[in-house]
Protein backbone atom coordinates (compact mmCIF):
# COMPACT_ATOMS: atom_id res chain seq x y z
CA UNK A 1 -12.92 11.31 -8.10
CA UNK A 2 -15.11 9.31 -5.83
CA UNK A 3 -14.89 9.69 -1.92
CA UNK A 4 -15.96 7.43 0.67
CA UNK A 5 -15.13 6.79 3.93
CA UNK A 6 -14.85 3.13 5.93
CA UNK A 7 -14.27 2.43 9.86
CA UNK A 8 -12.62 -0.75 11.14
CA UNK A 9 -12.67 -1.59 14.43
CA UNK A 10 -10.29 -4.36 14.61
CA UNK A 11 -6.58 -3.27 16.30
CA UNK A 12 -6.78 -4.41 19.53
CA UNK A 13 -9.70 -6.93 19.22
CA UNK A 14 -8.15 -9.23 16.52
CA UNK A 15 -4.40 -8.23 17.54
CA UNK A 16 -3.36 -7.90 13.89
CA UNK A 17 -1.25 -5.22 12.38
CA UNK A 18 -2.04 -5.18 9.15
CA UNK A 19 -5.07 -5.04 8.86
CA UNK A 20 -5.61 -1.77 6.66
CA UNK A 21 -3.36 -3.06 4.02
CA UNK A 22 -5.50 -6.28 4.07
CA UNK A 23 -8.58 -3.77 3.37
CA UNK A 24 -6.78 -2.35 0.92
CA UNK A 25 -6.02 -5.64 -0.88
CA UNK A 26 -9.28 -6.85 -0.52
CA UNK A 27 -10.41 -3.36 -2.24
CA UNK A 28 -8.05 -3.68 -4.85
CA UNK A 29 -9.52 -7.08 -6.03
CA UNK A 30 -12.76 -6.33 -5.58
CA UNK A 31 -12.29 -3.72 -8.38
CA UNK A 32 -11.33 -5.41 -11.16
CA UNK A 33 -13.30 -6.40 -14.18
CA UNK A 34 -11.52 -9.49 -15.22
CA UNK A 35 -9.53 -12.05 -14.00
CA UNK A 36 -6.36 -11.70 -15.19
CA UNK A 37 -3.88 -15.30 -15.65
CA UNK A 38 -0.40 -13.43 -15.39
CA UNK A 39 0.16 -11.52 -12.53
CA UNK A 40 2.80 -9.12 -11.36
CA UNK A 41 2.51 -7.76 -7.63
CA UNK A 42 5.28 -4.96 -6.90
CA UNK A 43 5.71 -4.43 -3.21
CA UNK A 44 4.04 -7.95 -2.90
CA UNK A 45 5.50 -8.11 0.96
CA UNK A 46 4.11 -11.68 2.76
CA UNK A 47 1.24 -12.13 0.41
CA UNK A 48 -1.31 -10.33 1.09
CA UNK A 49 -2.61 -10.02 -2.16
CA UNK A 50 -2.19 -13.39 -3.39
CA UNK A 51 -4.15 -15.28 -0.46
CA UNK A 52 -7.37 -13.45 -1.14
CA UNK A 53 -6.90 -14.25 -5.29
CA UNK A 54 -9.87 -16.63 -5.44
CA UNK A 55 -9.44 -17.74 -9.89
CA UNK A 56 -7.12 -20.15 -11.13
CA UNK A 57 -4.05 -18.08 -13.11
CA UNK A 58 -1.05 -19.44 -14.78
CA UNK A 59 0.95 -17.29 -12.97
CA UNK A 60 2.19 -15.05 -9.74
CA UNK A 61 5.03 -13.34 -9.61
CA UNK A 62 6.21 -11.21 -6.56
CA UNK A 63 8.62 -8.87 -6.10
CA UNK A 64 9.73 -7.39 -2.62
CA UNK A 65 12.98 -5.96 -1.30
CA UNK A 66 12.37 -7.30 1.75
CA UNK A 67 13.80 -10.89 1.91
CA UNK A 68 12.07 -11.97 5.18
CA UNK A 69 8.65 -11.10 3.65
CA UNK A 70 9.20 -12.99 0.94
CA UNK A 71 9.99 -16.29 2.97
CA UNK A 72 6.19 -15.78 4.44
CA UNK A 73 5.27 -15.12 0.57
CA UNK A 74 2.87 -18.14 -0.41
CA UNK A 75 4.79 -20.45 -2.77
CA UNK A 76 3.67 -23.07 -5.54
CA UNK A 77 4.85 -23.85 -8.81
CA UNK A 78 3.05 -20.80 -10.39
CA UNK A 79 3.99 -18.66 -7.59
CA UNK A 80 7.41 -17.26 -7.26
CA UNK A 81 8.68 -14.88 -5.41
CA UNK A 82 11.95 -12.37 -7.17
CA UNK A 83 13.92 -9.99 -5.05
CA UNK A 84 14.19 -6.59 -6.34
CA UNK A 85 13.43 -3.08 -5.75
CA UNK A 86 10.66 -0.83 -7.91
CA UNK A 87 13.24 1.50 -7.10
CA UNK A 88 15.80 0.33 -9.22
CA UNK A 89 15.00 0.82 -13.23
CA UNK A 90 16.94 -2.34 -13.72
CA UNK A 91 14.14 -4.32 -12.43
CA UNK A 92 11.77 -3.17 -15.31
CA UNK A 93 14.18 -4.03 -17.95
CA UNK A 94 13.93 -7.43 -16.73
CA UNK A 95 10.48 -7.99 -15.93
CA UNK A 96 10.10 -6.20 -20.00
CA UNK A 97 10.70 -10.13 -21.17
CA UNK A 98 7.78 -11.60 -19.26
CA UNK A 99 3.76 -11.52 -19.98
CA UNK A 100 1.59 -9.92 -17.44
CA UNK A 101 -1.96 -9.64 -17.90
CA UNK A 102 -2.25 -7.37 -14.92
CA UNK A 103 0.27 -5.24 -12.59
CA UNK A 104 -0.78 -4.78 -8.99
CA UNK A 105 0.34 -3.15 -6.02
CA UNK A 106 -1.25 -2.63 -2.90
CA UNK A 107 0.17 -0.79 0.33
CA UNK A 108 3.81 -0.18 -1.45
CA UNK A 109 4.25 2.46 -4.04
CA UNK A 110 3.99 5.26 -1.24
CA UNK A 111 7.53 4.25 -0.68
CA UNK A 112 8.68 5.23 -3.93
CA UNK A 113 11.33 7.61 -4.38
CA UNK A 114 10.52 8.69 -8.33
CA UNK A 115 7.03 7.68 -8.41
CA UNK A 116 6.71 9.20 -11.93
CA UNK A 117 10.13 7.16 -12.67
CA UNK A 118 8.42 4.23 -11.24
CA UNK A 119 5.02 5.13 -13.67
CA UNK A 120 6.68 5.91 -16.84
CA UNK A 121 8.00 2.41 -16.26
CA UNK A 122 5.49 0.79 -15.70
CA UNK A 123 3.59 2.00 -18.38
CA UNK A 124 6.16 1.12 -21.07
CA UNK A 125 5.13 -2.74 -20.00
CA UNK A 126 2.30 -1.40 -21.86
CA UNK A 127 -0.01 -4.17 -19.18
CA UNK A 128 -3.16 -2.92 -16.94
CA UNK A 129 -2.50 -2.15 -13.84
CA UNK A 130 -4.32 -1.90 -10.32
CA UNK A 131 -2.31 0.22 -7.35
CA UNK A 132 -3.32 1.26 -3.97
CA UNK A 133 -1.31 4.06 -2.58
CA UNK A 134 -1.28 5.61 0.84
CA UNK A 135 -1.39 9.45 0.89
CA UNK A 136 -0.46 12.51 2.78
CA UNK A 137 -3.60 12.74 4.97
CA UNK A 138 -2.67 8.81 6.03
CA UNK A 139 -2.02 10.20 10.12
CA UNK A 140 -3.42 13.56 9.32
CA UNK A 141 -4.55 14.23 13.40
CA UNK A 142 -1.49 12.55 14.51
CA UNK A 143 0.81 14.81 12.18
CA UNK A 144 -0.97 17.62 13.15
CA UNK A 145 -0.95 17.19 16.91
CA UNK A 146 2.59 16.68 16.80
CA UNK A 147 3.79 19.09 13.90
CA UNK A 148 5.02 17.01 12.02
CA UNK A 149 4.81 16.98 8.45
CA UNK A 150 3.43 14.52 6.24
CA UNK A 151 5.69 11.54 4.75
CA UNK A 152 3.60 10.92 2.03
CA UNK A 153 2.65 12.60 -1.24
CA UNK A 154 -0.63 14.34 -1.65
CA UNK A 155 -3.80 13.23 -3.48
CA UNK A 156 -3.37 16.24 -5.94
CA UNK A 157 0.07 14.83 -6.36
CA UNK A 158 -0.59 10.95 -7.24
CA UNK A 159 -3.53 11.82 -9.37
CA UNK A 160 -1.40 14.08 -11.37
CA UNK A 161 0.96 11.45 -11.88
CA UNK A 162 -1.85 8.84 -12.72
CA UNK A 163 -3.56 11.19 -15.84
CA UNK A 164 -0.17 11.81 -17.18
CA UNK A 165 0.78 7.96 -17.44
CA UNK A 166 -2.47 5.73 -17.39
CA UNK A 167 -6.07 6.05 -18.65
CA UNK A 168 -7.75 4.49 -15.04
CA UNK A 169 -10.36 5.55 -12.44
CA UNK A 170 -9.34 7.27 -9.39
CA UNK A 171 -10.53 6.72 -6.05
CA UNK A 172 -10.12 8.00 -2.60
CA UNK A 173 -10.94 6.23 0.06
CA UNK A 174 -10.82 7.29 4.21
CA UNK A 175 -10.33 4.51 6.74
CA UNK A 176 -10.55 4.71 10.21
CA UNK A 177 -8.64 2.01 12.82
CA UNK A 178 -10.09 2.93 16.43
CA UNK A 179 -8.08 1.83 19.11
CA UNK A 180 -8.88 1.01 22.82
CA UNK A 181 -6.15 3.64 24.41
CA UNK A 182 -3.78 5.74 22.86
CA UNK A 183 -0.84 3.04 24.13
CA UNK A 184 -2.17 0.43 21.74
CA UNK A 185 -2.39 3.12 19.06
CA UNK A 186 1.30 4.13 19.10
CA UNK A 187 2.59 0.16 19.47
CA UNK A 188 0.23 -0.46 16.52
CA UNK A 189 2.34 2.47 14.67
CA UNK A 190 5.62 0.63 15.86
CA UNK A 191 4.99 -3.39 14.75
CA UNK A 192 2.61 -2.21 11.68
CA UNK A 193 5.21 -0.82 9.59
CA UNK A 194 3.01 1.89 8.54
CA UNK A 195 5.34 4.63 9.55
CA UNK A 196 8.06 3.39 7.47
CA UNK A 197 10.32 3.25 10.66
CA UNK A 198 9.94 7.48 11.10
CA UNK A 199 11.57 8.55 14.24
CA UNK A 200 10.98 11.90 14.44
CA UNK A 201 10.15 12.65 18.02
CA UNK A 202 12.55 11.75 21.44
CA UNK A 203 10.85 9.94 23.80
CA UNK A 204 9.68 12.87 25.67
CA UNK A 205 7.98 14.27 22.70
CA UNK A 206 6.11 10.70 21.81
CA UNK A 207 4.90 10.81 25.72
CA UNK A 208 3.49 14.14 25.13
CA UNK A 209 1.72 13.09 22.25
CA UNK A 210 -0.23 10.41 23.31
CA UNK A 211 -0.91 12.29 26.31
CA UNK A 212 -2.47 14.94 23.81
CA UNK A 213 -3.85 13.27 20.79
CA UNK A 214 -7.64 13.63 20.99
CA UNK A 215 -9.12 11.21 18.87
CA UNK A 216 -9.33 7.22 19.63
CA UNK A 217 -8.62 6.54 16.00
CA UNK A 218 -6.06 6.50 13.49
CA UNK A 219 -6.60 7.84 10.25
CA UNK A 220 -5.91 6.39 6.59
CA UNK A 221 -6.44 8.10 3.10
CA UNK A 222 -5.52 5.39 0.22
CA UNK A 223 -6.19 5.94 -3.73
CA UNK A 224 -7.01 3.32 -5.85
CA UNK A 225 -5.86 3.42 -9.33
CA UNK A 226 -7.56 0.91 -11.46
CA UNK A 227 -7.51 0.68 -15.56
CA UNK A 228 -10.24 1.53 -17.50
């Protein structure tokens, strides 16, 4: 496994909230070794992945549970946009009838309930495939400052996963998203959608946390799992 370690500097300056998952997409394409025609994106939210593909394909599908990402979803006749859930192992009987040349999916599988459900699927689609998932030391200070535990899986965990379903390189990679006070840092956690909506601390708990968190940055771990 390769390690390496990024820091962004862009929060508060630019004003966007996405913009690790738009690192991550960006990563994700920069990683493969062809240009694949058919695409599937799973967790394909308002497109972030399919404004930065810079080849002509034949086709882009997206799927997203989330119908009010999909309306931002770019759209063009070889661009559609399907609701359904990776959750539900309905969805890969149906998407079994289509040709993919490649299955991505950036900033979404973390959500998974039965990631290994969700693999073994995938991999009877029998298509290469290109993932970026967010891990347990994603918020590692914050968690710890705060006791909380993690939300996410471990790295241990994921890669486990990965060598039991799919011959691919594995890669870790650290980003850091500093932050000019602690206030922008926790409204950032709010609008980003990053923390999956957790609420686990009352107002006077969240007060005492940014009152105690000592770093200006948030912390990110993300593997990449890319097909040999």
């Amino acid at each position: 496994m390769n390690i390496s370690s990024e820091f962004s500097k862009y929060a508060v300056h630019y004003g966007s909230h996405n913009v690790i998952q738009n690192k991550v997409a960006h990563k994700l394409i920069s990683k493969l070794v062809t240009q694949p025609k058919n695409i599937l994106d799973l967790g394909c939210g308002s497109g972030a992945l399919c404004k930065i593909i810079d080849w002509e394909y034949e086709s882009f599908t997206g799927i997203d549970f989330a119908p009010g990402m999909l309306e931002l979803h770019p759209k063009s006749d070889n661009i559609h946009c399907l609701y359904g859930d990776f959750n539900d192992a309905s969805l890969f009987e149906k998407l079994a009838s289509n040709k993919y040349d490649s299955i991505f999916s950036a900033s979404a599988l973390q959500w998974a309930q039965d990631l290994e459900g969700i693999f073994k699927s995938i991999k009877e689609l029998n298509v290469p495939v290109s993932f970026a998932i967010f891990t347990a030391n994603t918020f590692k200070t914050l968690n710890l400052t705060a006791s909380l535990e993690p939300m996410l899986r471990t790295v241990q965990e994921v890669h486990d996963l990965q060598k039991k379903y799919f011959d691919a390189e594995f890669e870790i990679i650290n980003y850091r998203l500093e932050f000019e006070s602690t206030r922008e840092m926790f409204k950032y956690i709010k609008q980003s959608g990053v923390s999956a909506s957790r609420k686990a601390l009352d107002y006077k708990q969240t007060k005492k946390l940014m009152n105690e968190y000592p770093l200006n940055y948030l912390e990110f771990e993300v593997v990449f799992i890319t097909s040999r």
